[in-house]
Protein backbone atom coordinates (compact mmCIF):
# COMPACT_ATOMS: atom_id res chain seq x y z
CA UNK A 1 79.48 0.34 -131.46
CA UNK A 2 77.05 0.73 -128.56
CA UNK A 3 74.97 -2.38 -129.53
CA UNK A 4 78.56 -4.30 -129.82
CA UNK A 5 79.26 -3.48 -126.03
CA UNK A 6 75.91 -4.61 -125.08
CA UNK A 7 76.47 -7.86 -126.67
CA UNK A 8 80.00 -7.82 -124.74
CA UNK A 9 78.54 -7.35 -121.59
CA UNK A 10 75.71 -9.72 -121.79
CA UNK A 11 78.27 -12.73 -122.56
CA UNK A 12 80.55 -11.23 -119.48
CA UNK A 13 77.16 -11.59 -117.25
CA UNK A 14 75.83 -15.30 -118.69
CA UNK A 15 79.87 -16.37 -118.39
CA UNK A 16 79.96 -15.25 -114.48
CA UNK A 17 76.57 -16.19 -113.61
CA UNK A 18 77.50 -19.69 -115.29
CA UNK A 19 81.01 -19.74 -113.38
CA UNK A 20 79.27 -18.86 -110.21
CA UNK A 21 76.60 -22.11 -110.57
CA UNK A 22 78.90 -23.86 -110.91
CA UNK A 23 81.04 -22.84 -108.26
CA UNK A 24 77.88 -23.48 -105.81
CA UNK A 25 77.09 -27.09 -107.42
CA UNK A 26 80.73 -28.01 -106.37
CA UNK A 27 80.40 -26.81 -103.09
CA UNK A 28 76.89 -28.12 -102.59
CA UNK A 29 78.18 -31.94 -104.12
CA UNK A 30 81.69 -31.57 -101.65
CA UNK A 31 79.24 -31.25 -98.97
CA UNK A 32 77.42 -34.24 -99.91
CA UNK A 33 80.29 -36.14 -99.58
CA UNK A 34 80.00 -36.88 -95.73
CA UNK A 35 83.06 -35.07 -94.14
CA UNK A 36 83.63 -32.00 -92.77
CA UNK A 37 86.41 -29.85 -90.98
CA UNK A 38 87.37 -30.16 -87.35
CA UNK A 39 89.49 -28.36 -85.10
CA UNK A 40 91.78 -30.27 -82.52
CA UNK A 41 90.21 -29.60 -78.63
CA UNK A 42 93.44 -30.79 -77.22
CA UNK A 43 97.57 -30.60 -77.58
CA UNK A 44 98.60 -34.22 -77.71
CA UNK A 45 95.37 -35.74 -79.35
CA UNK A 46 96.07 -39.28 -80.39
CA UNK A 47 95.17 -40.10 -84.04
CA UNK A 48 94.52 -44.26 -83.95
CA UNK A 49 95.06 -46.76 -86.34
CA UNK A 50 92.00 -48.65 -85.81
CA UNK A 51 88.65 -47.18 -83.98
CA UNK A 52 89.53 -48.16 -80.33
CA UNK A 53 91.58 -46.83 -77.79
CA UNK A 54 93.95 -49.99 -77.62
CA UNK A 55 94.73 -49.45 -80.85
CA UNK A 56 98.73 -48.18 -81.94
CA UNK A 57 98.26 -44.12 -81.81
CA UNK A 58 99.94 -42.77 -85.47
CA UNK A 59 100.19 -39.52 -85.07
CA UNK A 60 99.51 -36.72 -82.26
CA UNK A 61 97.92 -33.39 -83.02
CA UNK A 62 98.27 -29.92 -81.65
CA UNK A 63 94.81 -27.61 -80.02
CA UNK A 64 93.81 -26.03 -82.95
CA UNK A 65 94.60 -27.53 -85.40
CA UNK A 66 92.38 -27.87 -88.64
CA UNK A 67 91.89 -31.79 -89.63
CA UNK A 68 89.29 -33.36 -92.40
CA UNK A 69 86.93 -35.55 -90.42
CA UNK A 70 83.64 -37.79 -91.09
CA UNK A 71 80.17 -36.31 -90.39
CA UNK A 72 79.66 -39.90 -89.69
CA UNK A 73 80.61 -40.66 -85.81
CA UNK A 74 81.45 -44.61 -85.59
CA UNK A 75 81.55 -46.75 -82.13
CA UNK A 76 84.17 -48.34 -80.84
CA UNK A 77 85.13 -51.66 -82.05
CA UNK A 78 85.46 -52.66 -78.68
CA UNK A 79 82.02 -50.71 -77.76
CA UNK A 80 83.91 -47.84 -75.66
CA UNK A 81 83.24 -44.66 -76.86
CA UNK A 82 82.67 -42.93 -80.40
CA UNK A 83 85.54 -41.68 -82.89
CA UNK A 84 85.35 -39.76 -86.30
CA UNK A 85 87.22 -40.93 -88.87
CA UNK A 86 90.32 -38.71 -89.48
CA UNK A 87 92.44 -37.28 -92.68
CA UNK A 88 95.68 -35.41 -91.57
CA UNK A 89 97.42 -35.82 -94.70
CA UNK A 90 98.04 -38.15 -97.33
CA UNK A 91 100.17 -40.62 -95.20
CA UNK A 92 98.53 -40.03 -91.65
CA UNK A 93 94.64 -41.41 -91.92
CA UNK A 94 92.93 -42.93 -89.16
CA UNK A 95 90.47 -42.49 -86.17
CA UNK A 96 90.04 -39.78 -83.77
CA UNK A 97 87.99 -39.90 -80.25
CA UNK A 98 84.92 -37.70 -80.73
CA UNK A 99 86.08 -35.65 -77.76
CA UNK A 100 88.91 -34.72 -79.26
CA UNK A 101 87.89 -32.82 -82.11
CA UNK A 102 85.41 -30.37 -82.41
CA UNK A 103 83.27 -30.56 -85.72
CA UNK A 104 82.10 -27.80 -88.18
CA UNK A 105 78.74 -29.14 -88.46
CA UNK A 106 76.34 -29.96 -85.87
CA UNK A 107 72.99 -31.37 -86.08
CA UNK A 108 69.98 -29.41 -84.43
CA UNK A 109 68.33 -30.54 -81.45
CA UNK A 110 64.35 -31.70 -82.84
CA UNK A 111 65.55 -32.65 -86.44
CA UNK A 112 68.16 -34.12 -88.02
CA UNK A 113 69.18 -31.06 -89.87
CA UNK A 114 72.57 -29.74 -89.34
CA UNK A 115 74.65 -26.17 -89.39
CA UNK A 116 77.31 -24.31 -88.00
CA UNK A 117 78.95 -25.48 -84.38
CA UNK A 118 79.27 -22.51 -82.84
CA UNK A 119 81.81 -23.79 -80.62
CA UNK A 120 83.90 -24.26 -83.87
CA UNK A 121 83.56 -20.90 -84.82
CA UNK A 122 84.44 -19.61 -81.60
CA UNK A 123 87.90 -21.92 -81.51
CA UNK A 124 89.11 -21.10 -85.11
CA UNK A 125 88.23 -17.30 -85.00
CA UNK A 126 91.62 -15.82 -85.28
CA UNK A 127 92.55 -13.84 -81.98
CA UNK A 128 91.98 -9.63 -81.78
CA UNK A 129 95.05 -8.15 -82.01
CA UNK A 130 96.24 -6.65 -78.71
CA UNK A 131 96.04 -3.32 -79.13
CA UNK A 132 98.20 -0.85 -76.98
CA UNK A 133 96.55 1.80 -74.65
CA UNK A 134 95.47 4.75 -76.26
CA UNK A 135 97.71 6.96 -74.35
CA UNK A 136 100.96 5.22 -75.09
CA UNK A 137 99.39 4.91 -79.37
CA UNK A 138 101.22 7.36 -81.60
CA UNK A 139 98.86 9.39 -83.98
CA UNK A 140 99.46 11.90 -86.58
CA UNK A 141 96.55 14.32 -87.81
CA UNK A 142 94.82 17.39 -89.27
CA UNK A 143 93.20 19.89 -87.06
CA UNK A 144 90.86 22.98 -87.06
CA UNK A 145 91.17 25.50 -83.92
CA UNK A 146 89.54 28.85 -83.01
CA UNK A 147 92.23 30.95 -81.16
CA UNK A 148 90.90 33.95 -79.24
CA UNK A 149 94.48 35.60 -80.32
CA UNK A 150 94.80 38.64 -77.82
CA UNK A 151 97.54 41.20 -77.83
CA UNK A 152 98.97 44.67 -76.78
CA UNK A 153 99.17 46.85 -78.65
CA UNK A 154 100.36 50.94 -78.17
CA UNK A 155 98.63 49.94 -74.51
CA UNK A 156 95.84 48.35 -75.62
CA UNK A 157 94.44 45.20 -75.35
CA UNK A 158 93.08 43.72 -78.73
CA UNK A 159 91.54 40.28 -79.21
CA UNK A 160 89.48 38.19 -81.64
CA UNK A 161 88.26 34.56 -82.36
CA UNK A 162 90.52 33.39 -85.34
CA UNK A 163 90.42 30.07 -87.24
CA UNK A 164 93.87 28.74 -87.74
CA UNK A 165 94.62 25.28 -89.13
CA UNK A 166 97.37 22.74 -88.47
CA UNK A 167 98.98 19.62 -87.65
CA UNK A 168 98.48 17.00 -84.56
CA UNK A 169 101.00 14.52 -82.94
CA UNK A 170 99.50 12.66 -80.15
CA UNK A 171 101.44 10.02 -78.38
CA UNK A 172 105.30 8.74 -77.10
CA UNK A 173 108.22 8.99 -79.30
CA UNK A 174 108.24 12.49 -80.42
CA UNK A 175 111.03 13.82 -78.18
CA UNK A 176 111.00 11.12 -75.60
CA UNK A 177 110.73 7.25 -75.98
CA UNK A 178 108.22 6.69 -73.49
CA UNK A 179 106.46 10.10 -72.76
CA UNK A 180 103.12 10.96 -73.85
CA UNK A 181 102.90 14.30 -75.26
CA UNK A 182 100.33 16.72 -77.43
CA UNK A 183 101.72 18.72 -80.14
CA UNK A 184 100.01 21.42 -81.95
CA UNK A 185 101.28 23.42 -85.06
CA UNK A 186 98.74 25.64 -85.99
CA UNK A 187 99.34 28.16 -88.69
CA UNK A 188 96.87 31.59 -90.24
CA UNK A 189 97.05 33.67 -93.00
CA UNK A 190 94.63 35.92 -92.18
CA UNK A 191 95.60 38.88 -89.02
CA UNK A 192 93.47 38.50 -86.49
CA UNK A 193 90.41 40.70 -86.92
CA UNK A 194 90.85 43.59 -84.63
CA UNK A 195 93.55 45.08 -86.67
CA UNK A 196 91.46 46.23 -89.77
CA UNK A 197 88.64 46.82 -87.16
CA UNK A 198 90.27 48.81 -84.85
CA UNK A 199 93.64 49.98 -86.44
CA UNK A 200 94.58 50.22 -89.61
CA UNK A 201 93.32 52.07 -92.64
CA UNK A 202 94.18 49.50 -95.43
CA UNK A 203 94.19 45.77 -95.29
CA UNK A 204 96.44 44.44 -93.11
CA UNK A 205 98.65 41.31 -94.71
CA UNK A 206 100.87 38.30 -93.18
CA UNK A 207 100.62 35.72 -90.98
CA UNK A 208 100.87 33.95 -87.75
CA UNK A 209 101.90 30.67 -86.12
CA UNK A 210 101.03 29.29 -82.67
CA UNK A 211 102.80 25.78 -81.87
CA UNK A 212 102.47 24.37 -77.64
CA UNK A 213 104.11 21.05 -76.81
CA UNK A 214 102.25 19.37 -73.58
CA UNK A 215 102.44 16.70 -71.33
CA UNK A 216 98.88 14.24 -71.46
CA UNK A 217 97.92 12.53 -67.88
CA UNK A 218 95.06 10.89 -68.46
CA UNK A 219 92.31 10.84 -65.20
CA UNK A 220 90.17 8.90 -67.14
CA UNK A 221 91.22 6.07 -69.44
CA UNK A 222 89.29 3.16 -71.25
CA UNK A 223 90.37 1.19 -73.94
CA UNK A 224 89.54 3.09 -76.87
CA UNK A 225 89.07 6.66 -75.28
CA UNK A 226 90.61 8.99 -72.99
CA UNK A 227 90.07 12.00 -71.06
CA UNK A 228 92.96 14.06 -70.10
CA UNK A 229 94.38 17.42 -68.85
CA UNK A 230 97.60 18.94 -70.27
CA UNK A 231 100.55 21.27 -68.92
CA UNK A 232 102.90 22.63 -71.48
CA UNK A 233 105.21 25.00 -73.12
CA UNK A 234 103.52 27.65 -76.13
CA UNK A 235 105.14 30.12 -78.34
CA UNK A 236 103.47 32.21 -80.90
CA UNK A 237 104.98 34.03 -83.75
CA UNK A 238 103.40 36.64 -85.53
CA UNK A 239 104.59 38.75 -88.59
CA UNK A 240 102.38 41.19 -90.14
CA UNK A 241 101.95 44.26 -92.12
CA UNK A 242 99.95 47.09 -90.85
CA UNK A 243 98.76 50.33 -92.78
CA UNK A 244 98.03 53.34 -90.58
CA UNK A 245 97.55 56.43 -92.60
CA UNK A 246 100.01 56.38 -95.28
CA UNK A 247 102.68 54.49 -92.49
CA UNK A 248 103.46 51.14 -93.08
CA UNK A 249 104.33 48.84 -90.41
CA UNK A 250 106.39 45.83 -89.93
CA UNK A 251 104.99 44.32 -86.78
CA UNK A 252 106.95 41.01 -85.50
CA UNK A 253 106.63 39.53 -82.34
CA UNK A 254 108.00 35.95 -80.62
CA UNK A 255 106.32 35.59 -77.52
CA UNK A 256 107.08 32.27 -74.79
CA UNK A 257 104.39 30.88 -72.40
CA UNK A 258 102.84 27.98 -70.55
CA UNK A 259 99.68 26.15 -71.63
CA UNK A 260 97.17 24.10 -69.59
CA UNK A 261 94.46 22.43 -70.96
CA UNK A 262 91.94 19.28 -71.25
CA UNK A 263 90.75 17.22 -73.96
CA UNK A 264 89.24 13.99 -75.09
CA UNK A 265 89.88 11.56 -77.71
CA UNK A 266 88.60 8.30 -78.99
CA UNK A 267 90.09 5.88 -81.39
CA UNK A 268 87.50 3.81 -83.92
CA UNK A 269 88.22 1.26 -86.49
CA UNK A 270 91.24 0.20 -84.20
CA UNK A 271 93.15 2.89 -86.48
CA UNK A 272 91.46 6.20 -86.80
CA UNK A 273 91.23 8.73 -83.86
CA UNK A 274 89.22 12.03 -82.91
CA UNK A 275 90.45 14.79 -80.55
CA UNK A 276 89.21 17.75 -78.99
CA UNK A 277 90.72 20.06 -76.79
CA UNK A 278 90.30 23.10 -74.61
CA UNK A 279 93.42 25.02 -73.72
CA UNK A 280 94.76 27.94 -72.02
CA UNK A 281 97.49 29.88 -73.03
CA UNK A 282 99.83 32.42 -70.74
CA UNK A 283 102.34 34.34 -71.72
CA UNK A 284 103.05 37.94 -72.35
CA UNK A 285 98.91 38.08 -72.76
CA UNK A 286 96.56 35.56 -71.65
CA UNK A 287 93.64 34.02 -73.87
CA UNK A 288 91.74 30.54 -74.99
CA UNK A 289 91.47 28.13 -77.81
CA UNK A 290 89.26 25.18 -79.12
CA UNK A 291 91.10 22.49 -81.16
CA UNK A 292 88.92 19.51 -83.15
CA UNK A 293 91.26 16.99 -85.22
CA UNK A 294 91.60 13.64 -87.21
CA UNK A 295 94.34 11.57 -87.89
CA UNK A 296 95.57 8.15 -88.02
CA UNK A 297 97.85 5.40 -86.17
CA UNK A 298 100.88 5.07 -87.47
């Protein structure tokens, strides 16, 4: 069975290596033919009968468009000027002044060798898209954040670093049309550290969600990055349960705020973008966080 796949694949390779020989002795022999692809310099280029400019035009051509012309450049049968002969289509054939048309090929300047006209690569290159600014380009992402999560509790002040993960929206058309916001939805299961530390006497279970919405004004803006600071609304949720002795307690809390912050993001591969941010949260206690995500345009 093995050998009987080898045999398979060697007749796959000798039938594509064949196809692609072939392939390239076509190409090479079409090029051997003398003509060659040009792209109209001019809107309203005159296509004439015969190879002189008192000849009857038959047909007009747009800038930019792609025509099959000679390599060959032929004078003038009355001896002004230099014209390419010229296929449109089927019905339209005729000549073309040479400084109307800008060729594919061009010959080099010590030999008579020819390659690529740069010019007509630069005119047929299709056009970048326009992209909009980065500020005013919705994106949707993942993100990673260390919260320094502080609260009170029984008159103390607990805090500790804790990685939460969650969901970016960068961009207008969240709430309004044309305002730029940052949204964050950041969610842990784990408590923060400084209850099992510093409280209870079992593990302590649940969960808690932080979630800011903020206006972005850039004070830096390029094309493809931005730097920015932030000023927002924040609310945290938490709901946990805590084991103190042989007491179990429920501990919820919905706390309201303001958040400031700055960030920067960049956008690559005219689709993809990368965020970080520093922000500041104040409400019923006061602490920091460090955000890092990755999304897309969409």
């Amino acid at each position: 069975m093995i050998k009987f796949f080898r045999i398979v694949l060697l007749i796959i390779l000798v039938v594509t290596a064949t196809l692609v020989t072939a392939q390239e002795k076509k190409r090479k022999s079409k090029t051997r033919i003398g003509s060659q692809v040009g792209a109209v310099r001019n809107s309203g280029a005159a296509v004439y009968k015969n190879r002189s400019f008192d000849s009857d035009p038959i047909a007009y051509l747009e800038e930019g468009q792609k025509v099959k012309i000679s390599r060959k450049k032929y004078k003038a049968s009355d001896g002004f000027g230099l014209f390419y002969k010229i296929v449109v289509n089927k019905k339209i054939k005729g000549y073309i002044s040479d400084v109307e048309v800008v060729p594919q090929f061009t010959k080099t300047k010590y030999s008579k060798k020819i390659k690529e006209n740069p010019d007509f690569e630069e005119m047929t290159k299709k056009p970048e898209e326009e992209q909009e600014p980065m500020l005013f380009t919705r994106y949707f992402g993942l993100q990673l954040a260390m919260i320094d999560y502080t609260e009170k509790f029984a008159d103390k002040t607990l805090n500790s670093q804790t990685l939460m993960y969650g969901l970016k929206l960068s961009g207008p058309g969240y709430l309004l049309e044309q305002v730029p916001l940052d949204i964050d939805v950041l969610l842990s299961m784990t408590p923060p550290a400084y209850y099992d530390e510093r409280l209870a006497t079992a593990p302590t279970t649940g969960f808690f969600l932080v979630s800011n919405i903020g206006l972005k004004v850039p004070f830096i803006d390029t094309p493809h990055s931005i730097i920015y600071y932030s000023l927002g609304l924040t609310g945290s949720y938490t709901n946990f349960t805590l084991t103190i002795g042989s007491t179990n307690l429920d501990v919820q809390e919905f706390k309201i705020g303001a958040v400031g912050g700055l960030g920067a993001a960049m956008r690559f591969s005219r689709k993809y973008f990368m965020q970080v941010d520093w922000k500041y949260y104040y409400e019923k206690t006061q602490y920091m966080g460090y955000n890092a995500s990755f999304g897309f345009k969409y």
